[in-house]
Protein backbone atom coordinates (compact mmCIF):
# COMPACT_ATOMS: atom_id res chain seq x y z
CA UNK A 1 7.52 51.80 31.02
CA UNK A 2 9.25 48.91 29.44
CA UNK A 3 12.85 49.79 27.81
CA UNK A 4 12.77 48.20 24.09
CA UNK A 5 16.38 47.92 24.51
CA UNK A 6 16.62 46.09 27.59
CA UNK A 7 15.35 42.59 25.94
CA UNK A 8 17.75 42.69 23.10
CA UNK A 9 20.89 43.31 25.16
CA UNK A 10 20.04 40.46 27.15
CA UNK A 11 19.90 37.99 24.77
CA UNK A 12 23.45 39.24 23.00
CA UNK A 13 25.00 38.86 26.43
CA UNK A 14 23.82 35.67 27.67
CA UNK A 15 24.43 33.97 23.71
CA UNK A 16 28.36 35.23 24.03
CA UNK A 17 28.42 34.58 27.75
CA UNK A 18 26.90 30.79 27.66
CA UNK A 19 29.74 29.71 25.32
CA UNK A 20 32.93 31.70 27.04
CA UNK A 21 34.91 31.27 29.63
CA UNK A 22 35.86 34.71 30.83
CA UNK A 23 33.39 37.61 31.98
CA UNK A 24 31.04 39.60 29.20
CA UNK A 25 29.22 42.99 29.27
CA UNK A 26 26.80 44.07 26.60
CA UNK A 27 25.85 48.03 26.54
CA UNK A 28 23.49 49.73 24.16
CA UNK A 29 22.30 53.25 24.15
CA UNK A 30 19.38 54.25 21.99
CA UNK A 31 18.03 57.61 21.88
CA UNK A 32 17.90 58.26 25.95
CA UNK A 33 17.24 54.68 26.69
CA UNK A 34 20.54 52.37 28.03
CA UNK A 35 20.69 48.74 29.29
CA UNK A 36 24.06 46.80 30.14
CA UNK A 37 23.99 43.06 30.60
CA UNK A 38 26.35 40.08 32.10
CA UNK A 39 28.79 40.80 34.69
CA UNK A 40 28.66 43.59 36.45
CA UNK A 41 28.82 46.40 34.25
CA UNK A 42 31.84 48.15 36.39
CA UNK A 43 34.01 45.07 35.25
CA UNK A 44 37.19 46.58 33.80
CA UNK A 45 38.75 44.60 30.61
CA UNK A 46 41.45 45.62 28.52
CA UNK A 47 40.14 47.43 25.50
CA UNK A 48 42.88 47.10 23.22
CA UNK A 49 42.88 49.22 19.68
CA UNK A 50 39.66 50.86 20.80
CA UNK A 51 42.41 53.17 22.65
CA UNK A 52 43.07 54.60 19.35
CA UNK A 53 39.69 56.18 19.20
CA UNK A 54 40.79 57.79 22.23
CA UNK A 55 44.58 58.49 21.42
CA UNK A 56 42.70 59.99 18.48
CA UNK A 57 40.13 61.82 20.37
CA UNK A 58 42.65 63.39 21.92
CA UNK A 59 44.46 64.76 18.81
CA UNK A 60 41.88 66.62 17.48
CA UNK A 61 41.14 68.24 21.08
CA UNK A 62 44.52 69.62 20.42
CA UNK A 63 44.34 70.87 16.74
CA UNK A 64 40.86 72.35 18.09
CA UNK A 65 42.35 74.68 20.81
CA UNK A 66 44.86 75.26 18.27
CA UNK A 67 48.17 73.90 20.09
CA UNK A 68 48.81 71.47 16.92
CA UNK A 69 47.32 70.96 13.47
CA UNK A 70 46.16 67.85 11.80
CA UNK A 71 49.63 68.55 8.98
CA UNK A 72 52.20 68.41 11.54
CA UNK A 73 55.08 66.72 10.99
CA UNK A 74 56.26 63.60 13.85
CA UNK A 75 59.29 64.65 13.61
CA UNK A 76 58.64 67.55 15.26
CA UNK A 77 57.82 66.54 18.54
CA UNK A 78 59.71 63.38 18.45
CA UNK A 79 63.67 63.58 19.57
CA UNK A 80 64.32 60.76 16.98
CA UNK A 81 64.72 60.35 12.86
CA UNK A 82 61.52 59.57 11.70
CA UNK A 83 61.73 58.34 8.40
CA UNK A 84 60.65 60.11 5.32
CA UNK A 85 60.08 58.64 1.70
CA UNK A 86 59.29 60.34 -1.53
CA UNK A 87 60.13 63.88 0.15
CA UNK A 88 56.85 63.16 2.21
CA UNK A 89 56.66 63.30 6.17
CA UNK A 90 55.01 61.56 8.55
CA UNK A 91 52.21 63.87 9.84
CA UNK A 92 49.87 63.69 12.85
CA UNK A 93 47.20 62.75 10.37
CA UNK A 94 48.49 59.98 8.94
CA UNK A 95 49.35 58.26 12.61
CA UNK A 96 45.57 58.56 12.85
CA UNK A 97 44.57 57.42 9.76
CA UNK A 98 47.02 54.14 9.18
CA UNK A 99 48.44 56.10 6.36
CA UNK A 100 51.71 56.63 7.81
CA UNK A 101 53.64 54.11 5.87
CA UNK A 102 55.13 52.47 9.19
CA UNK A 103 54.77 48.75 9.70
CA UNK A 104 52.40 47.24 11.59
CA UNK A 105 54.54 46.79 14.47
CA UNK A 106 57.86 47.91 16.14
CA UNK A 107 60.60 47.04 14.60
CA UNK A 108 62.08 43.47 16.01
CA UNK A 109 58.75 42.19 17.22
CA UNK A 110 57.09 39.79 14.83
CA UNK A 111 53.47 38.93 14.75
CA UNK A 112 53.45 35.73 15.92
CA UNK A 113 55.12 37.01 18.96
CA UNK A 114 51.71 38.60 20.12
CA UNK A 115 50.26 35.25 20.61
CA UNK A 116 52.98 33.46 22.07
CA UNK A 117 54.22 35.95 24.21
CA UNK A 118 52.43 36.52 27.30
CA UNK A 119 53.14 39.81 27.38
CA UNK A 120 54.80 40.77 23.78
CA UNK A 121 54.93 44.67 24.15
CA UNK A 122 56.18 45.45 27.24
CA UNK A 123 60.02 46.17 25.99
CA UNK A 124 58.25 48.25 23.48
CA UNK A 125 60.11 51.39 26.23
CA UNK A 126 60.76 54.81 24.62
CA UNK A 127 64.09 54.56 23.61
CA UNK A 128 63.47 50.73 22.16
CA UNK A 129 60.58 52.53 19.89
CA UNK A 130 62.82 55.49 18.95
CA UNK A 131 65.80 53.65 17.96
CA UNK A 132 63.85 50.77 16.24
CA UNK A 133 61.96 53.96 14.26
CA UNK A 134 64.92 55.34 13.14
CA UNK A 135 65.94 52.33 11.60
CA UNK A 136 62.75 51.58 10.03
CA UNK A 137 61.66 51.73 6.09
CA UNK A 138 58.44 52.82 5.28
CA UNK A 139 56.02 50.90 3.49
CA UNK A 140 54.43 53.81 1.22
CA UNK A 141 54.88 57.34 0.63
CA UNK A 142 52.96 58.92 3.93
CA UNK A 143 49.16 59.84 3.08
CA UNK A 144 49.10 57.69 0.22
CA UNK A 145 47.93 54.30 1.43
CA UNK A 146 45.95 52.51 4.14
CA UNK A 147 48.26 50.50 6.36
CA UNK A 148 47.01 49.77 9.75
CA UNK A 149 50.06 50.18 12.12
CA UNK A 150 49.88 49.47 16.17
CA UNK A 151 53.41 51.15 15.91
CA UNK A 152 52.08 54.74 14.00
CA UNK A 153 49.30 55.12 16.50
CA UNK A 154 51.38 54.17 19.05
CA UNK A 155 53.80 56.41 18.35
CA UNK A 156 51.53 59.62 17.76
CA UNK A 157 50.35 58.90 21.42
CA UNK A 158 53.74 59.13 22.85
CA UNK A 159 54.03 62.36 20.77
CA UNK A 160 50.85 63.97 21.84
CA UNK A 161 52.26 63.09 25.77
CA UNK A 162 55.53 64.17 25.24
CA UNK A 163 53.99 67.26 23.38
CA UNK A 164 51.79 68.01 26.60
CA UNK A 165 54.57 67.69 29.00
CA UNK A 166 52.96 64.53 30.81
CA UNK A 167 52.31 60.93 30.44
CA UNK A 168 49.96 59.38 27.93
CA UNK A 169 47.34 58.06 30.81
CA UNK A 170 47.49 61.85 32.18
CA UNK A 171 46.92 62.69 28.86
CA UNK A 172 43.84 60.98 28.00
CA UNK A 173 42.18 61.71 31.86
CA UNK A 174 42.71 65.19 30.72
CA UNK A 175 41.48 65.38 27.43
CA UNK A 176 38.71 63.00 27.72
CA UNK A 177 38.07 60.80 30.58
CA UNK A 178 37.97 63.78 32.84
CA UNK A 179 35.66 65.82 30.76
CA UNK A 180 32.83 63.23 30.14
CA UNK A 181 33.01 62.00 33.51
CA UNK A 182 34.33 58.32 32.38
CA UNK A 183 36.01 57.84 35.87
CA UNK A 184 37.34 53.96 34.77
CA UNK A 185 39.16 54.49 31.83
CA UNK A 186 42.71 54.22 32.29
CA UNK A 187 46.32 52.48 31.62
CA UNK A 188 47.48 51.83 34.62
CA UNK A 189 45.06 49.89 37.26
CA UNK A 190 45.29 50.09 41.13
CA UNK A 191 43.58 49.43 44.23
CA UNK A 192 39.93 49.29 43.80
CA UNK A 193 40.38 49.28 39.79
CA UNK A 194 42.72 46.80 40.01
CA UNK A 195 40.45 44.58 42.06
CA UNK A 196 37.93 44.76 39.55
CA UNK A 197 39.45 43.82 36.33
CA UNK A 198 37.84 40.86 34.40
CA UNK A 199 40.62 37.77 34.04
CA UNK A 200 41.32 37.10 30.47
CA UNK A 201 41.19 34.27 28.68
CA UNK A 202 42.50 32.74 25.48
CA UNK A 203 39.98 31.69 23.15
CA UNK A 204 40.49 28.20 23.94
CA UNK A 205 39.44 29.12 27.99
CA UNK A 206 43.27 29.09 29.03
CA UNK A 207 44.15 31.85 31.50
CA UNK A 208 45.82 35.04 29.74
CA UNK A 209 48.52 37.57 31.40
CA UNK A 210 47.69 41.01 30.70
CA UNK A 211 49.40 43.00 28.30
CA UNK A 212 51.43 46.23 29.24
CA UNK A 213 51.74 47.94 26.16
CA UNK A 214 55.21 50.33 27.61
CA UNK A 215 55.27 53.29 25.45
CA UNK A 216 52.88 52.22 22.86
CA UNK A 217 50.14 52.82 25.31
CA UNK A 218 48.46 54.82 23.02
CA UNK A 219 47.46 51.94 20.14
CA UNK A 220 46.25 49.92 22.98
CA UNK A 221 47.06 50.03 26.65
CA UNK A 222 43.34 51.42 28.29
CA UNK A 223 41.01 49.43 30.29
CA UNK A 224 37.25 50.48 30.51
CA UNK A 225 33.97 50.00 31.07
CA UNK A 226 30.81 48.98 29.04
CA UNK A 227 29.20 52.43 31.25
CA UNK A 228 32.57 54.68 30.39
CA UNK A 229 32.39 53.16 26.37
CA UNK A 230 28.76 54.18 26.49
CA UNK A 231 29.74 57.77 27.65
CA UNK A 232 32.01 58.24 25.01
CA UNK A 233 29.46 56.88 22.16
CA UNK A 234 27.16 59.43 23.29
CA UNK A 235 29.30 62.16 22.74
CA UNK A 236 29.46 61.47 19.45
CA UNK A 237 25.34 62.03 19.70
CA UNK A 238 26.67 65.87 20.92
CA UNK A 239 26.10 64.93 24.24
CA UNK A 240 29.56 66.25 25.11
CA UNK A 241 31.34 69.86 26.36
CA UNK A 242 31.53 72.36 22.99
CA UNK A 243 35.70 71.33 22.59
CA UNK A 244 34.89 67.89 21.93
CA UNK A 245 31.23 67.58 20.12
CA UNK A 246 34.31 70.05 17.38
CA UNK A 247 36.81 67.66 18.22
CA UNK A 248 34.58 64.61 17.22
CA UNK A 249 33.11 66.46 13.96
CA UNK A 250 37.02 67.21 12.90
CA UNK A 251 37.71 64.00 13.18
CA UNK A 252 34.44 62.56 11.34
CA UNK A 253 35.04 65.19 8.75
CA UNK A 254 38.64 63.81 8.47
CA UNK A 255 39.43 60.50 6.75
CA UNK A 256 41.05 58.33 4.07
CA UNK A 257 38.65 56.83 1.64
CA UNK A 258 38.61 52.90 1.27
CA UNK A 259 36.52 52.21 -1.05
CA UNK A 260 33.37 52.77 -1.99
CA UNK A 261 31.40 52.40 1.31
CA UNK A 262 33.99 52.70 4.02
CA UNK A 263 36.56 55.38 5.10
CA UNK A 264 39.76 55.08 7.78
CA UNK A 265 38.98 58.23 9.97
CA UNK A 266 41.08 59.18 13.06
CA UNK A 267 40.15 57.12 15.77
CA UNK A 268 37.28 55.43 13.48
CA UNK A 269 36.37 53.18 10.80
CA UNK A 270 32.79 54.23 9.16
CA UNK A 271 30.99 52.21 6.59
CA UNK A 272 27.72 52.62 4.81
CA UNK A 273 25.21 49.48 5.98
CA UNK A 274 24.07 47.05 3.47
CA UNK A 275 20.61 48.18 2.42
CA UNK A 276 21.18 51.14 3.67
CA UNK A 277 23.54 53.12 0.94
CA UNK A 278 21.66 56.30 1.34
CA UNK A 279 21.60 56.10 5.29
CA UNK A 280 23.52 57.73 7.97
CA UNK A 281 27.23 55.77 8.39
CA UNK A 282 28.50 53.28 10.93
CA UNK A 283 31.46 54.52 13.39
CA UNK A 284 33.11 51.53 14.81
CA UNK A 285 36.53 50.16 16.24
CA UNK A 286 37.51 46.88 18.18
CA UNK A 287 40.29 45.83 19.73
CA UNK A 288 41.83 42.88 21.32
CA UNK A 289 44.65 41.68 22.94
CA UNK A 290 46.33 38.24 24.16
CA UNK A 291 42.94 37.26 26.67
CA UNK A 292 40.08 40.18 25.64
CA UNK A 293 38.10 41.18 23.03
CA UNK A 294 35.86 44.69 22.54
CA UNK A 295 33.87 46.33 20.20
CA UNK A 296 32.22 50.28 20.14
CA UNK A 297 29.89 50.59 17.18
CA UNK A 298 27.51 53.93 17.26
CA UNK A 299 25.80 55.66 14.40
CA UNK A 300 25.40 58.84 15.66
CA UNK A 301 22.41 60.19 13.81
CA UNK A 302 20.09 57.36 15.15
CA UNK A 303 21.87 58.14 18.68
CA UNK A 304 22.63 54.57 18.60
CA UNK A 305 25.38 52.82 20.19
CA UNK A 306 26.78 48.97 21.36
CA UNK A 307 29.96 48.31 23.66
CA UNK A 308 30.61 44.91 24.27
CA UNK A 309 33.32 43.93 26.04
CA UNK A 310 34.47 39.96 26.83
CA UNK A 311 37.58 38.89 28.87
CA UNK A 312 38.03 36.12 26.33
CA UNK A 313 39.66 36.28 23.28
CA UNK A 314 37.01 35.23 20.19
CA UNK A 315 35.64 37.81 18.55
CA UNK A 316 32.53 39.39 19.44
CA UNK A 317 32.12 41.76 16.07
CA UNK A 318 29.42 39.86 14.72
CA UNK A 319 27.07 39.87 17.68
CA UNK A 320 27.80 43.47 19.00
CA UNK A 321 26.86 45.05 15.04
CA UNK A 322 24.02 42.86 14.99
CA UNK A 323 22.69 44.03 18.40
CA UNK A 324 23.05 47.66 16.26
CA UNK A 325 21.17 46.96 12.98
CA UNK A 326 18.20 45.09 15.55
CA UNK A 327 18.08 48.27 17.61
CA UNK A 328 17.99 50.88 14.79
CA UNK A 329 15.68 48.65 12.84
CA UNK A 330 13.07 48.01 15.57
């Protein structure tokens, strides 16, 4: 029997492959169907900020046993001042949200140090983060306003590791990767891994460094695979152990509205589709870094999902959401 899904993932990956340098996988999972195009699908590239989804993830596995709530405060379970404004704390929440108030990123590292940098994180070390945070003004009163920070999500991985007793890889193999079988997905790569990660590229072909995000691991240090990314998508279809199908609805039922068709959830973005107001929302995140670009979009009541990954560093939004809508359209 012919799998609908098959032809349309091809043509995605061979359009973004025939006009990049590095290596591209396409993925797509619709109903029980799956496909994966380009390079071999157990290519590992850096996935950049769709870590948070996991850092995330792995939050609400802990509120759900009932070892933290969603309210706590960072300071807490960080041996550091964390700044306060308005009589308002921090709280888990907002870390996961963006509506911590915190900058972007760490204090002393400015943004156009992430592209000329080869690797502009790596002195981002605990006691560089903790100091710099102590020192640092926040933007809003926490909970108030959307700010998309590296350094709050960061941060609330760092205190979810140090609140578990181990590192923030060990972290996420326990809460997640180990659970849904995703046996790829990792910060640190060696041996075989190692030997199969995808070089990057910038997006003018030049050969990238990897980046090493130190302690801020958590907004963006994991590498994957189109398969593993797939895995993870279809837990949000409940195809998941009973802890995290709850996890993943307390976190859906969790957010910061946007505006009138989008909300910042933890871990997620959703959105409502144009011409489709009425109809079930999009869950997405990307991420990039200095020579890779990724994207997980799913909309779980369709049980339909795209990872696309690219070890080159132009975007690859616009193909991977349109590879959705044909899908859930067809």
């Amino acid at each position: 029997m012919t799998n609908p899904v098959d032809e349309l993932v091809r043509r995605t990956a061979e359009r973004l492959a025939a006009r990049r340098k590095g290596a591209v996988v396409v993925g797509a999972a619709h109903g029980d169907l799956t496909a994966t195009y380009g390079a071999d699908p157990g290519t590992l590239f850096e996935i950049g900020s769709i870590t948070k989804t996991f850092t995330s993830l792995a939050l609400a596995r802990l509120v759900v046993r009932g070892e933290l709530t969603l309210g706590r405060p960072l300071r807490d379970l960080l041996p550091a001042a964390v700044p306060r404004r308005d009589g308002h704390d921090i709280e888990l929440v907002h870390l996961a949200c963006h509506t911590s108030g915190l900058p972007r990123l760490p204090k002393g590292l400015m943004p156009r140090a992430l592209w000329q940098t080869a690797d502009p994180y790596a002195g981002c070390t605990e006691a560089v983060l903790l100091d710099g945070l102590a020192r640092t003004r926040l933007r809003s009163t926490p909970g108030r306003r959307f700010r998309y920070s590296n350094l709050g999500a960061g941060l609330l991985g760092l205190a979810l590791a140090r609140h578990a007793g181990v590192g923030y890889d060990e972290l996420i193999q326990a809460e997640i990767c180990r659970p849904l079988g995703l046996t790829d997905t990792r910060v640190t790569l060696t041996g075989e891994h190692a030997s199969r990660l995808a070089p990057g590229h910038s997006a003018f072909g030049r050969p990238r460094p990897g980046w090493r995000l130190a302690a801020l691991a958590g907004a963006g240090g994991l590498h994957s695979t189109v398969p593993d990314l797939l895995r993870l998508a279809r837990a949000t279809f409940g195809e998941a152990p009973e802890e995290l199908v709850k996890a993943i609805a307390l976190s859906r039922g969790t957010g910061h509205r946007l505006g009138r068709a989008s909300t910042a959830h933890p871990g997620w973005l959703s959105m409502t589709r144009a011409g489709d107001r009425e109809g079930p929302r999009l869950l997405f995140h990307n991420g990039g870094t200095g020579g890779y670009r990724s994207l997980l979009a799913v909309i779980p009541e369709r049980r339909a999902a795209v990872a696309v990954l690219s070890a080159d560093a132009r975007a690859v939004d616009r193909p991977g959401l349109g590879l959705l809508a044909q899908m859930v359209s067809s």
